[in-house]
Protein backbone atom coordinates (compact mmCIF):
# COMPACT_ATOMS: atom_id res chain seq x y z
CA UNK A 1 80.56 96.65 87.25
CA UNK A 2 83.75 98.47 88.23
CA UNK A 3 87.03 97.12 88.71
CA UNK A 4 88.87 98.86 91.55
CA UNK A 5 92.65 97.93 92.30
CA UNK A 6 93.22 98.37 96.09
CA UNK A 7 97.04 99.00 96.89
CA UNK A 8 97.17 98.09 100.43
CA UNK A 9 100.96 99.26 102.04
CA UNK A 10 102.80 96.84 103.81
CA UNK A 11 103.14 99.27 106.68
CA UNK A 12 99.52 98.44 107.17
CA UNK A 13 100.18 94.45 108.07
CA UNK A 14 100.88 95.85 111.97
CA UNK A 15 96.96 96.57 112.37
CA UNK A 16 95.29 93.93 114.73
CA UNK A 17 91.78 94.92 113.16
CA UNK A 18 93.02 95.16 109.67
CA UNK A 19 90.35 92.70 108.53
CA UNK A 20 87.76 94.66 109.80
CA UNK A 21 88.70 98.49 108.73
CA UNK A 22 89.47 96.74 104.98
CA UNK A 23 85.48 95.31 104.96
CA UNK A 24 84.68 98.93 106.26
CA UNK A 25 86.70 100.42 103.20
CA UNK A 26 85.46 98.16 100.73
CA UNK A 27 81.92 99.28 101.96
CA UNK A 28 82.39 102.50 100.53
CA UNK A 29 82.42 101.14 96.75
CA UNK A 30 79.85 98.53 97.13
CA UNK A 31 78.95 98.24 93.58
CA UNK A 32 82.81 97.17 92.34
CA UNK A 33 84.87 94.14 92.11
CA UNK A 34 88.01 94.64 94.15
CA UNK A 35 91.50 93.43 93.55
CA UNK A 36 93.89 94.12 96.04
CA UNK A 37 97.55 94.56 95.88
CA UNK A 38 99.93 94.28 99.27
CA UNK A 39 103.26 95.91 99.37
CA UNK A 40 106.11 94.71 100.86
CA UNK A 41 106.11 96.40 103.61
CA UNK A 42 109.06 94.47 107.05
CA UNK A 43 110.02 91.88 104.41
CA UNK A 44 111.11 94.72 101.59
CA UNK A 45 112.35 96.28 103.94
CA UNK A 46 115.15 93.51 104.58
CA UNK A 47 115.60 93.13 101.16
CA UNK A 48 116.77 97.19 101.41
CA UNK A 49 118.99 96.22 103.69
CA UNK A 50 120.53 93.32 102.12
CA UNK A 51 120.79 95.43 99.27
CA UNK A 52 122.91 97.65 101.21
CA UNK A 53 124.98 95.39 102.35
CA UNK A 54 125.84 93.45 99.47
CA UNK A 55 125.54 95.76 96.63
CA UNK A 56 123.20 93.40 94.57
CA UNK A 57 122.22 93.86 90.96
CA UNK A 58 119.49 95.87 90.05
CA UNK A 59 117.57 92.90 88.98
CA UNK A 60 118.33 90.50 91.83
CA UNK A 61 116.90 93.04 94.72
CA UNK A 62 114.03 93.74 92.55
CA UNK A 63 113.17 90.09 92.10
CA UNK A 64 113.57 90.00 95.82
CA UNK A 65 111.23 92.73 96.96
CA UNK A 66 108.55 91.21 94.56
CA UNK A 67 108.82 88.53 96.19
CA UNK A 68 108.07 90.31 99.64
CA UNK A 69 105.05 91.23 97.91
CA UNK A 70 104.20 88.16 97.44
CA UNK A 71 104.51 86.98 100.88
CA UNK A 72 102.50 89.58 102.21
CA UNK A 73 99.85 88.58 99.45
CA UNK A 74 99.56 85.30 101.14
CA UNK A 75 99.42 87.06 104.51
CA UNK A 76 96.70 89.11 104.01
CA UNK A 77 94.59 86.06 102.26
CA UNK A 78 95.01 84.00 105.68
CA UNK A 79 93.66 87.34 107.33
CA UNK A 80 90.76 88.47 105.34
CA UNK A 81 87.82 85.79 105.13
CA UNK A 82 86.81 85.15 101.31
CA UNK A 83 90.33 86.47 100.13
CA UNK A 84 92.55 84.48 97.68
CA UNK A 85 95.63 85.05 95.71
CA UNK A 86 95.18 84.89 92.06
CA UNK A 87 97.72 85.09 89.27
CA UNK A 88 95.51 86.37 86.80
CA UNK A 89 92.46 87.97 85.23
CA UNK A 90 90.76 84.74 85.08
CA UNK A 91 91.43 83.09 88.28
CA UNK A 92 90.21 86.85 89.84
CA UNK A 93 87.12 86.74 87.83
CA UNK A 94 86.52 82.83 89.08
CA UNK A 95 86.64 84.76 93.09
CA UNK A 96 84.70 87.47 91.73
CA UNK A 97 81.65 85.09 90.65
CA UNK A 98 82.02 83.16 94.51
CA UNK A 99 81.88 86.09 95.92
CA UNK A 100 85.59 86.95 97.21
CA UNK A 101 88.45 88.89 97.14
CA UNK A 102 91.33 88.44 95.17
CA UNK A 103 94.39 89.64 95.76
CA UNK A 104 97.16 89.56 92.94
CA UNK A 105 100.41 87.98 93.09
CA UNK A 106 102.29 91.09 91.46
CA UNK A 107 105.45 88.81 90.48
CA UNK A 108 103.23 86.54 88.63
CA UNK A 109 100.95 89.09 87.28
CA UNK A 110 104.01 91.33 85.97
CA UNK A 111 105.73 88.08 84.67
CA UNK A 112 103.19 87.25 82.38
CA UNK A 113 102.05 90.87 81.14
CA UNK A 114 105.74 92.50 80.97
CA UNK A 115 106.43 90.96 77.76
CA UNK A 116 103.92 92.23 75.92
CA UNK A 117 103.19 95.69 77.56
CA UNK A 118 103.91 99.10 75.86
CA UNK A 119 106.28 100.24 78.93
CA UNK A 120 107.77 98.19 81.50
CA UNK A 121 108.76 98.93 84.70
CA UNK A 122 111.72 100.37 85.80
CA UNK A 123 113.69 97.92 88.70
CA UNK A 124 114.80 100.35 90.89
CA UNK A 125 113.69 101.43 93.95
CA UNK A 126 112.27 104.45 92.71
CA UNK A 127 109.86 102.10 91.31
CA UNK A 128 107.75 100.73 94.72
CA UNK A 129 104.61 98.85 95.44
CA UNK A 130 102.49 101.75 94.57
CA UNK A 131 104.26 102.28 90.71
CA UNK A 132 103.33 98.38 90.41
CA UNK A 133 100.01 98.76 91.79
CA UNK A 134 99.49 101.93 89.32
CA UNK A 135 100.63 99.40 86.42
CA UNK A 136 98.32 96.66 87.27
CA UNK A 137 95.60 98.99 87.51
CA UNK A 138 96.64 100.22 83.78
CA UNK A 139 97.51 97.07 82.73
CA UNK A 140 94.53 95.56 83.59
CA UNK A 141 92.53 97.41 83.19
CA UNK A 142 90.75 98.89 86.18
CA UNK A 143 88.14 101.68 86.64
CA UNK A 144 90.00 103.39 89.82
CA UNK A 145 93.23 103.10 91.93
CA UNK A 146 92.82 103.55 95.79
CA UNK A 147 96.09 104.08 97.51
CA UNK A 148 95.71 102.60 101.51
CA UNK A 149 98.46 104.13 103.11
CA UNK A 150 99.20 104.68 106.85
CA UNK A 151 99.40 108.59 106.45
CA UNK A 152 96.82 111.31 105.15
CA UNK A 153 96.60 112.69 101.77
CA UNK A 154 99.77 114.77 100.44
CA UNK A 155 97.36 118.05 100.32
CA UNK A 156 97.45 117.21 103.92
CA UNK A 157 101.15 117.32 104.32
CA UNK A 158 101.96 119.87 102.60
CA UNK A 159 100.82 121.86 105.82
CA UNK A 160 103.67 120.14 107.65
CA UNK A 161 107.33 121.54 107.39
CA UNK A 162 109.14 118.31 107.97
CA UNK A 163 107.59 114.95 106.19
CA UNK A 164 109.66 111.78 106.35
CA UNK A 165 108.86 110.23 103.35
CA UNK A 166 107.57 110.79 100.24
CA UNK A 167 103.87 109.76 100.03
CA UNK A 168 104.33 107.94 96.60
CA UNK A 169 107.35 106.60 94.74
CA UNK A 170 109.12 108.99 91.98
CA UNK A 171 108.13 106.92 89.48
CA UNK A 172 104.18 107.00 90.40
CA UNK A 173 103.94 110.52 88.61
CA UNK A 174 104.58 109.37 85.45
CA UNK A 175 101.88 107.04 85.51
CA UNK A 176 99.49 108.59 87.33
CA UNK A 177 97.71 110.59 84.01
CA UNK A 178 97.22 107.25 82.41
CA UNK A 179 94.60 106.08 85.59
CA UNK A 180 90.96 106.98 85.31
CA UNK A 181 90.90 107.37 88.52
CA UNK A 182 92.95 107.71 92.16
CA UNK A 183 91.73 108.08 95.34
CA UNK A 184 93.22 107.69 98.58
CA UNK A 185 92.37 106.46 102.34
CA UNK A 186 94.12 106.91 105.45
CA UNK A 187 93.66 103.06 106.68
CA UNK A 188 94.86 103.97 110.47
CA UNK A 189 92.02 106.29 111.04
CA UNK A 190 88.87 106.02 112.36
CA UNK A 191 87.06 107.39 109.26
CA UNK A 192 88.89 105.68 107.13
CA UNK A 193 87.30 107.62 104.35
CA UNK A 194 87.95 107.27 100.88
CA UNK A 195 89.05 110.49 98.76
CA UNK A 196 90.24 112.12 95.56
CA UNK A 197 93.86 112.16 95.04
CA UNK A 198 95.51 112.52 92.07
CA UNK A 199 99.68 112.58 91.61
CA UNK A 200 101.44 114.39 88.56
């Protein structure tokens, strides 16, 4: 059975019915044991900012911002019936087999597998939630990546003169080529279809 890594953004947390569009994504791949992982989103954020403010090391705001992810882990596992935060492969295989969805603790996960990977990650900002999610899915290893993000695909925005923000970290390209597969899904839509994307 496949092993799909769900990167849900922390700009997502906002959505009243965020339970109930996630079941409706994860109906899509019903054949698949998801894992999810929840970026930062308000609480990174602040870390940015304290950042700003008080010029802290590279290592300290990273540490920090993992952390958010964290927090937003346990978030989403008070809002999604059957969820739990695991650590590790085993502890997600133990909510696989009762039927429920883990979602990783990135910090944890990373601490443990860091050591002994072939590349690290980079702490910088240029490294976000969705470089880490395309390392766990590596790392772990899983079958596909799907990027939930609050925007449509960048094929999409290209058509647009002016976009904000970047739809993936810098670092996300030189990753991307090691995943099996990407895909995409613009959670704030009503579709909230599922489709190809691939970065790099």
């Amino acid at each position: 059975m496949a092993t799909i890594v769900y990167k849900l953004g922390g700009s997502l947390l906002d959505l009243p019915d965020l339970p109930q569009r996630i079941l409706a994504v994860l109906e899509q791949r019903p054949k698949s044991r998801p894992l999810f992982v929840v970026g930062g989103g308000a609480v990174a954020d602040v870390v940015r900012q304290w950042d700003a403010v008080h010029d802290l090391t590279e290592q300290a705001a990273d540490q920090l911002a993992l952390r958010a992810m964290t927090l937003s882990a346990h978030l989403l596992s008070e809002l999604l019936a059957g969820a739990k935060v695991v650590s590790c492969r085993e502890d997600a295989v133990t909510v696989w087999e009762q039927r429920g969805i883990p979602i990783l603790n990135a910090h944890d996960f990373l601490t443990d597998e860091e050591p002994a990977a072939d590349e690290s990650l980079p702490h910088t900002w240029d490294c976000s939630s969705d470089s880490i999610a395309a390392w766990i899915a590596i790392r772990w290893p899983a079958d596909e990546l799907v990027l939930l993000k609050s925007v449509d695909t960048p094929s999409s925005h290209r058509s647009s003169a002016r976009r904000e923000t970047p739809p993936v970290d810098s670092h996300f390209q030189r990753l991307s080529p090691r995943l099996k597969r990407i895909s995409w899904c613009n959670l704030r839509t009503p579709s909230a279809e599922i489709t190809a994307y691939r970065e790099g």
